[in-house]
Protein backbone atom coordinates (compact mmCIF):
# COMPACT_ATOMS: atom_id res chain seq x y z
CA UNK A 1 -131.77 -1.99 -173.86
CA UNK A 2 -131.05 0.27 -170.86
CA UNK A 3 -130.28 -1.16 -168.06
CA UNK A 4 -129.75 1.16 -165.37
CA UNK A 5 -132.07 4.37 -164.89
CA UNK A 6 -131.42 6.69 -162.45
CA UNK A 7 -134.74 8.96 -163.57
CA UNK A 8 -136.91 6.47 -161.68
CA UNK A 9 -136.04 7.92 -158.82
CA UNK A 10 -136.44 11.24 -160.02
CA UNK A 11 -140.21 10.43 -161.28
CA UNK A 12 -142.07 12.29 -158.56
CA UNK A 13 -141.83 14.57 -155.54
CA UNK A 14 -142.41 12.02 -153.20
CA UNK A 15 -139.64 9.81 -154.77
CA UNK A 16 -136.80 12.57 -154.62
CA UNK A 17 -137.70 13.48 -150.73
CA UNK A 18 -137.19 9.99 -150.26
CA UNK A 19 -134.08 9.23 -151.75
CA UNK A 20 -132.38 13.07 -150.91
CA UNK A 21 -128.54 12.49 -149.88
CA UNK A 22 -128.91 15.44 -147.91
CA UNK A 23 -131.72 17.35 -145.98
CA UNK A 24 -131.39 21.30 -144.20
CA UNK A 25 -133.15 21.07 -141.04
CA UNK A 26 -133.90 24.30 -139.29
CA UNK A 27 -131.48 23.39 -136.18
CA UNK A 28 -128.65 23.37 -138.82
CA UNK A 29 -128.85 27.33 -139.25
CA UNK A 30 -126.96 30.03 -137.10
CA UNK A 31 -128.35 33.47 -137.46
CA UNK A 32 -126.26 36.64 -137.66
CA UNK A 33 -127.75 39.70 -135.66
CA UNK A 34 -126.77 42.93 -135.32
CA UNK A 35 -127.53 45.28 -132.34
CA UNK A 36 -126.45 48.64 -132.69
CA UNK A 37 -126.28 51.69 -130.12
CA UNK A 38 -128.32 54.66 -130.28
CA UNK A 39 -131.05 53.92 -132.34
CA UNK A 40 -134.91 53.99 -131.33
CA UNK A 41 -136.02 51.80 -134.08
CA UNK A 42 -134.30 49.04 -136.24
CA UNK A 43 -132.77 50.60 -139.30
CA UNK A 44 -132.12 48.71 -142.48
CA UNK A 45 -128.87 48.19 -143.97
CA UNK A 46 -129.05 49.30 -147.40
CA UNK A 47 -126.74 46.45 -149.30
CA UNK A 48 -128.63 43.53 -147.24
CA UNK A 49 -132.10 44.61 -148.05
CA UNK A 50 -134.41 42.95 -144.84
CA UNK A 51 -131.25 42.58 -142.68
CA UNK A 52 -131.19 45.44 -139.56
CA UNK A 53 -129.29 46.71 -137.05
CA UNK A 54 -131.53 46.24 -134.07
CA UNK A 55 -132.24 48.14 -130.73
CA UNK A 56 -132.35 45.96 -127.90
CA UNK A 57 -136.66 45.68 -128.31
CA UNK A 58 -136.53 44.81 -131.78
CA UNK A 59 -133.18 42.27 -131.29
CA UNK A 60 -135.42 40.44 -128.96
CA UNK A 61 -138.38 40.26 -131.18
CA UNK A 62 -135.91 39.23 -133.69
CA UNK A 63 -135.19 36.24 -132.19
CA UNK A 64 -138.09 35.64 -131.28
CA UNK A 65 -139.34 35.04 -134.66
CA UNK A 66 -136.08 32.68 -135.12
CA UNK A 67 -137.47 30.37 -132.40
CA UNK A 68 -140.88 30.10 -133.33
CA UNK A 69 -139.70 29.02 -137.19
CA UNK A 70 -136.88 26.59 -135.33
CA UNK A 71 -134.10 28.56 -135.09
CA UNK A 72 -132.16 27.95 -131.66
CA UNK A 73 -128.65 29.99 -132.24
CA UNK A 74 -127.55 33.45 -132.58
CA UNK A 75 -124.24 35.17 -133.77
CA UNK A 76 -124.46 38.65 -132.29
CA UNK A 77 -122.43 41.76 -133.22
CA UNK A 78 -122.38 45.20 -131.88
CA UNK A 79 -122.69 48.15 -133.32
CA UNK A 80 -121.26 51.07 -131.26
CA UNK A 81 -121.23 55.06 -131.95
CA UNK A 82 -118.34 56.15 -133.45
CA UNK A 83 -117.56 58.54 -130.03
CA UNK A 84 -117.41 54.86 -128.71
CA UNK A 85 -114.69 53.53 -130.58
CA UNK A 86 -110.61 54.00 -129.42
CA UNK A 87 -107.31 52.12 -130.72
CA UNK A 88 -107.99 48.88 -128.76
CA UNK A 89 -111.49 48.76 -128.97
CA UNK A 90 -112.13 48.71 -125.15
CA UNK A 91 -116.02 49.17 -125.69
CA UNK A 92 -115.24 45.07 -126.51
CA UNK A 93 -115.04 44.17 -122.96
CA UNK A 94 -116.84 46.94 -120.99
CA UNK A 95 -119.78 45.67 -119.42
CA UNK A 96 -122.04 48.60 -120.68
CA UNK A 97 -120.89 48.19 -123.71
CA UNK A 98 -123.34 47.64 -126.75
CA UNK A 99 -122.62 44.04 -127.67
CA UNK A 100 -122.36 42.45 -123.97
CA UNK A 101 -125.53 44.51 -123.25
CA UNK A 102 -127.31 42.70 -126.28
CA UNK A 103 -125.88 39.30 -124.84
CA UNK A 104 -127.05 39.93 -121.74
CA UNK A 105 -130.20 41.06 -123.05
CA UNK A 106 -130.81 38.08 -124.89
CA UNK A 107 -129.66 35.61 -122.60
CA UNK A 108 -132.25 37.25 -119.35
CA UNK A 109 -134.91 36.57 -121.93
CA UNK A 110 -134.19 33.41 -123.68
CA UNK A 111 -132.33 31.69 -121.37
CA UNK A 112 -130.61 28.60 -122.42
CA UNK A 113 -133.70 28.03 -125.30
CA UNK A 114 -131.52 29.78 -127.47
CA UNK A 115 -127.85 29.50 -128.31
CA UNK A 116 -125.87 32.78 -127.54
CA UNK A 117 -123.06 32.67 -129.89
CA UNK A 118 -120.80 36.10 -129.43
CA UNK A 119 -118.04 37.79 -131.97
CA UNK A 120 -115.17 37.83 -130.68
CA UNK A 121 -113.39 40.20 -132.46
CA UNK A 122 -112.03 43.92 -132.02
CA UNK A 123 -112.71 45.15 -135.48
CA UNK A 124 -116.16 46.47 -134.83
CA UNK A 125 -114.73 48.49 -131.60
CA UNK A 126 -111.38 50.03 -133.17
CA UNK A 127 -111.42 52.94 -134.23
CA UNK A 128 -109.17 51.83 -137.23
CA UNK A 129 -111.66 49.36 -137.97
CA UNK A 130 -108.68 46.57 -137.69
CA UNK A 131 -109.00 43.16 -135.69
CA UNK A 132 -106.10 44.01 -133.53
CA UNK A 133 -103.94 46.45 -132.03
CA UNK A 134 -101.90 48.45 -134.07
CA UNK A 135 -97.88 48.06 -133.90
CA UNK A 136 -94.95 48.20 -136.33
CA UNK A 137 -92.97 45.91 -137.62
CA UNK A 138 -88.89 45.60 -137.72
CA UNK A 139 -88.73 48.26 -140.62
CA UNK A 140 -90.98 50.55 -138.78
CA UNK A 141 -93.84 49.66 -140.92
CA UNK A 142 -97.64 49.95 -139.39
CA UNK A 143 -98.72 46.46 -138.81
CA UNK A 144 -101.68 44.45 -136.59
CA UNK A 145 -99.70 43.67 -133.55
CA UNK A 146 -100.46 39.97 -133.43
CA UNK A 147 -99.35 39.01 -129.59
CA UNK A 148 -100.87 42.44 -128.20
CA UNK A 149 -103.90 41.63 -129.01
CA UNK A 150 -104.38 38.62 -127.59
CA UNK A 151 -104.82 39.91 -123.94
CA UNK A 152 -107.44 42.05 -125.38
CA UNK A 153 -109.23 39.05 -126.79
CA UNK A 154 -108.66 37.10 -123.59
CA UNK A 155 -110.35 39.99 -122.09
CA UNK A 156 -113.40 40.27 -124.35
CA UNK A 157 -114.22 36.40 -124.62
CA UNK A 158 -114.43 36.55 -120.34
CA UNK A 159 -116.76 39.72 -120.71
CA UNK A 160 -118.53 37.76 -123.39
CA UNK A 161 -119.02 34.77 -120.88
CA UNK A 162 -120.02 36.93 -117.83
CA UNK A 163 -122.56 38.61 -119.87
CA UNK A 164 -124.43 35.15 -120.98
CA UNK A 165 -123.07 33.78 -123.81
CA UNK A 166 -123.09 30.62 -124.52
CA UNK A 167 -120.64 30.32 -127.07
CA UNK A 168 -117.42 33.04 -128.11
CA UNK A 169 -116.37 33.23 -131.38
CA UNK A 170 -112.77 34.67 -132.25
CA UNK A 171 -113.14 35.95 -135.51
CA UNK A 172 -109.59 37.94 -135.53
CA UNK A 173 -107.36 35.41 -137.11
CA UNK A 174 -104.74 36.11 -134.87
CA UNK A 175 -102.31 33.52 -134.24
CA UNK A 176 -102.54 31.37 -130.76
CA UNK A 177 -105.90 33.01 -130.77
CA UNK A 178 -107.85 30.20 -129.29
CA UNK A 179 -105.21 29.08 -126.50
CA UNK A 180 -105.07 32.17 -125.19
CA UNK A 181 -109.10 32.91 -125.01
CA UNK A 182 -109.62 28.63 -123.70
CA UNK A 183 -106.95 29.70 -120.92
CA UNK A 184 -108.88 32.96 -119.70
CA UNK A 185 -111.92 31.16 -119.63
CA UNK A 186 -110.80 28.46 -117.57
CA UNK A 187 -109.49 30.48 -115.32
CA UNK A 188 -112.61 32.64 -114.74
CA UNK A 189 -114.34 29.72 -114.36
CA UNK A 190 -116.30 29.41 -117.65
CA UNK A 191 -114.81 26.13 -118.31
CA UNK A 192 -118.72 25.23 -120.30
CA UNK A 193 -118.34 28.30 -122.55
CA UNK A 194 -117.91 27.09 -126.13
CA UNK A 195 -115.56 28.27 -128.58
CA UNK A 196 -116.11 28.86 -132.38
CA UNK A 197 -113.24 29.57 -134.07
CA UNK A 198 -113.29 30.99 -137.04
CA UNK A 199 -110.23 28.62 -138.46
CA UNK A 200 -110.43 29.37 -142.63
CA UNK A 201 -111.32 33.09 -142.70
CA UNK A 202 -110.54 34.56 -145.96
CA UNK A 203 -109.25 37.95 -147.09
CA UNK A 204 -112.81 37.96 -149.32
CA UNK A 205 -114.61 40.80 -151.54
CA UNK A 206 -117.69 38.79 -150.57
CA UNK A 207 -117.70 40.95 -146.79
CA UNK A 208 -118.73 44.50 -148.53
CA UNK A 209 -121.93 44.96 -147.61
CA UNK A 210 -121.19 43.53 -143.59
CA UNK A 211 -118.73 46.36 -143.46
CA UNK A 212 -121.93 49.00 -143.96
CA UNK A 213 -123.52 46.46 -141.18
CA UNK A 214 -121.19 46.99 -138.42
CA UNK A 215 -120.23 50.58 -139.40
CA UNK A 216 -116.88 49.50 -140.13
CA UNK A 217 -114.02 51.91 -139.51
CA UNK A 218 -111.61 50.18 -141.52
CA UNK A 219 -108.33 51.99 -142.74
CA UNK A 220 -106.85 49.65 -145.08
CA UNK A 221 -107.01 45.83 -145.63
CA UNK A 222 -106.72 42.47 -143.34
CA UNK A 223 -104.40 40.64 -146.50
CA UNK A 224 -102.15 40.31 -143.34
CA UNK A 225 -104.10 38.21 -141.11
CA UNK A 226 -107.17 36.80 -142.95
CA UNK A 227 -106.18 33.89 -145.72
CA UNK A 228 -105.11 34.60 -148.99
CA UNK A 229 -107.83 33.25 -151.47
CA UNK A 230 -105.48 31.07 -153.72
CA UNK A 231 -104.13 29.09 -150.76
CA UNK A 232 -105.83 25.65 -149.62
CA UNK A 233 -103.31 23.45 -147.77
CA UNK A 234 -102.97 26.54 -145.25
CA UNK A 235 -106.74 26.52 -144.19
CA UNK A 236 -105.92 22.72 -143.32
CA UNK A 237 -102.80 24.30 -140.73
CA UNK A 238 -105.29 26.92 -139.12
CA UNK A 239 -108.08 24.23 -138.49
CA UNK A 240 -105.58 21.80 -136.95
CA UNK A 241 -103.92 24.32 -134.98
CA UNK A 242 -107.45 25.62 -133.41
CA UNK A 243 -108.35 22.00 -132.74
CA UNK A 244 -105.12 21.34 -130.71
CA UNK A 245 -105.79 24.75 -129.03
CA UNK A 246 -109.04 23.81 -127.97
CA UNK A 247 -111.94 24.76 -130.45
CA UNK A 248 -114.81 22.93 -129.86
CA UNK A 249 -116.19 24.05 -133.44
CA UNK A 250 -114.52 25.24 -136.39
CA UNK A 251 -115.75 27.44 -139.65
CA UNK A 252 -114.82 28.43 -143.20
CA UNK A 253 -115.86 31.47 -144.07
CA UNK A 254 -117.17 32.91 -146.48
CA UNK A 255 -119.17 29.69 -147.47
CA UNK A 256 -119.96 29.11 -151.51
CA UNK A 257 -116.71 30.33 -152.86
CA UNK A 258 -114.64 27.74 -150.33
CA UNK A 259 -116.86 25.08 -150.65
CA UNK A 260 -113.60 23.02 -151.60
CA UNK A 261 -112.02 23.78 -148.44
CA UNK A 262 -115.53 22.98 -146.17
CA UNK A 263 -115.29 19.80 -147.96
CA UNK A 264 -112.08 19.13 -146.98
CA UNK A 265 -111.83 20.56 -143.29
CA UNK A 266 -114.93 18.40 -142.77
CA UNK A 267 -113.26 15.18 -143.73
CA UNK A 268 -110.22 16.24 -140.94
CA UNK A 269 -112.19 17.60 -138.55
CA UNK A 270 -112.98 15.63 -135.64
CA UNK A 271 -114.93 18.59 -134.02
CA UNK A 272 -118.37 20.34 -135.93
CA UNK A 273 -117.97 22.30 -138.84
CA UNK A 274 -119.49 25.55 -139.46
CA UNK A 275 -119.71 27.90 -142.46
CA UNK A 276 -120.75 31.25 -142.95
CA UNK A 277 -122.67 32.23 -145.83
CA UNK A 278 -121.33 35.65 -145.65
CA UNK A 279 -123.06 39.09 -146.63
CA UNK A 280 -121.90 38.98 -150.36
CA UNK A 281 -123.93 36.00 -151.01
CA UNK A 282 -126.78 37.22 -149.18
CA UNK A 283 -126.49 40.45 -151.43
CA UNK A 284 -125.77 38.87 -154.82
CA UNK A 285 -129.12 36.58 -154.52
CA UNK A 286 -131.24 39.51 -153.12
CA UNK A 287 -130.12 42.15 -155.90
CA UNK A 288 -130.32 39.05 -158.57
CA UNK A 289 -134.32 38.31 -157.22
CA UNK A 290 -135.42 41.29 -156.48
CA UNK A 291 -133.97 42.22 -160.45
CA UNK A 292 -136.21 39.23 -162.16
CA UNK A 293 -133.12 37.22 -163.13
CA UNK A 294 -133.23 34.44 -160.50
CA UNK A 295 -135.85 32.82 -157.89
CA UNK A 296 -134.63 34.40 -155.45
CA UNK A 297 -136.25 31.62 -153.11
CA UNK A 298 -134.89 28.71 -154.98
CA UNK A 299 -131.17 29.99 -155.16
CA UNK A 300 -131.51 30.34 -151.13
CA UNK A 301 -132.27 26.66 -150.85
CA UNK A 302 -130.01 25.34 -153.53
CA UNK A 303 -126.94 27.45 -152.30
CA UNK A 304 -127.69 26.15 -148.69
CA UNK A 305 -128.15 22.80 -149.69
CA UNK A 306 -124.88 23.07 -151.30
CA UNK A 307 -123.46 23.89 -148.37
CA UNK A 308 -124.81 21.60 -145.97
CA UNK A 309 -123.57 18.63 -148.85
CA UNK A 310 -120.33 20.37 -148.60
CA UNK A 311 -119.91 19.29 -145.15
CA UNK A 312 -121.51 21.76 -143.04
CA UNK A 313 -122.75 20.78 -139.85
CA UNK A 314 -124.23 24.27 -138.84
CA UNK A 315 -125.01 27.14 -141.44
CA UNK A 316 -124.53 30.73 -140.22
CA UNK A 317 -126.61 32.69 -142.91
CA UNK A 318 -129.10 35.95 -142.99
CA UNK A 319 -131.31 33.71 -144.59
CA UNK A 320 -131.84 31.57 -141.17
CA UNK A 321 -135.88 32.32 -140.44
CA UNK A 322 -137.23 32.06 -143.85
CA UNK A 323 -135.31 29.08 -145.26
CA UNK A 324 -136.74 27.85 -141.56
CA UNK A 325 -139.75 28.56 -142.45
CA UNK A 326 -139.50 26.41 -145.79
CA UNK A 327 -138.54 23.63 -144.32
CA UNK A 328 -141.76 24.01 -141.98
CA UNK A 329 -144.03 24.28 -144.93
């Protein structure tokens, strides 16, 4: 005779909804949104097919849609000319510049309904396409100039705050990173401005097709400053150290490769724990679906799922509004 059967709670629809170890709500996802300069309608990017770069009209009704389906919080990035972009990426902190107009943008006409979540990062702004200012080392070598760029980051994050986010998000993996932004904050009196550090950010094929999102200018590779992807115990180090700095979130990124390390930053951290289901993935299950050889709909929910059973707290994914929308019925 058998004794125990786990099927029974299998047996219908009803049953597994009812005994689910884990549930994806639509306040769990973060959506990425781009807003580019220069264009007069939204333009889509070719390797995330239904993902744009926005104008600021279209960004809005972007979002928008996001709320209605129960999406409250945006990750925005900025798209400048080309003409726009210099060595330190000073567009980053200008006021008129494309991604603290789009924050500002958003923020006049959502408010605090929506979370404003900004990149912090120079990459997009450089006209190298690095995260950082460019030095050389003791052998003369070209190298990111960790320290240098800091200042510039402490800049940006304050320009972030004035123009309405709600939340910066240094994406640079620079070290002391988060200090240094927390400590230019305070001081400009945006003591309530979050920060979301991205803590476990890996040196990843999986960021292709974002590199055609932001126009990407980059020369070269980040193996210097983003993680190495056969080292664990290190993206343990990084999320401490951004914790004692002062992150009030942290994130692994990219999201179903690492799903190891979510697991196990979740079980240190004391503070939420985001991860970012990163362009790659996005691409991989669109190209699969749209080919026949998946459900395209089906390996959205089961890869978030995975995620959220990982230990994710909050989700940052392109496929925000219509896995929102699924939950909704």
């Amino acid at each position: 005779m058998i004794n125990r059967r786990p099927r029974r709670l299998r047996t219908t629809p009803a049953m597994r909804e009812l005994t689910a170890e884990f549930r994806l709500d639509p306040a769990d996802f973060i959506l990425p949104a781009f807003v580019a300069d220069g264009l007069d309608q939204p333009r889509e990017i070719s390797s995330m097919p239904g993902v744009y770069q926005h104008t600021m009209d279209s960004l809005k009704a972007h979002v928008h849609d996001a709320l209605v389906a129960g999406v409250r919080s945006i990750d925005l990035f900025g798209v400048p000319q080309d003409e726009d972009k210099d060595p330190t990426g000073s567009q980053s902190w200008a006021e008129e510049g494309i991604l603290n107009r789009g924050l500002a943008a958003l923020r006049e006409e959502f408010g605090d309904d929506v979370v404003i979540i900004a990149d912090t990062c120079l990459d997009e702004f450089t006209d190298h396409g690095h995260c950082g200012v460019l030095g050389t080392d003791h052998r003369g070598n070209p190298v990111v100039d960790n320290d240098a760029t800091l200042p510039l980051y402490q800049k940006m994050a304050v320009a972030q705050a004035a123009a309405g986010a709600h939340v910066v998000s240094p994406s640079g993996m620079m070290d002391g990173q988060v200090a240094e932004i927390r400590e230019a904050l305070d001081e400009a009196g945006y003591q309530d401005v979050s920060i979301m550090a991205y803590s476990a950010k890996y040196a990843s094929a999986f960021f292709g097709p974002f590199r055609e999102a932001v126009g990407s200018s980059l020369q070269g590779d980040r193996r210097t400053y983003q993680q190495d992807p056969a080292n664990f115990r290190e993206s343990l180090l990084e999320t401490q150290l951004d914790i004692e700095e002062g992150a009030d979130f942290v994130m692994v990124k990219p999201a179903l490769p690492y799903l190891d390390v979510l697991s196990a930053v979740a079980e240190m951290s004391p503070v939420p724990v985001a991860a970012y289901q990163v362009s790659g993935e996005y691409a991989m299950i669109q190209a699969a679906g749209r080919n026949g050889w998946v459900d395209a709909h089906a390996v959205m929910m089961e890869s978030l799922t995975s995620i959220k059973r990982a230990g994710a707290n909050q989700i940052l994914t392109y496929y925000a509004i219509e896995a929102a929308r699924a939950l909704r019925g």
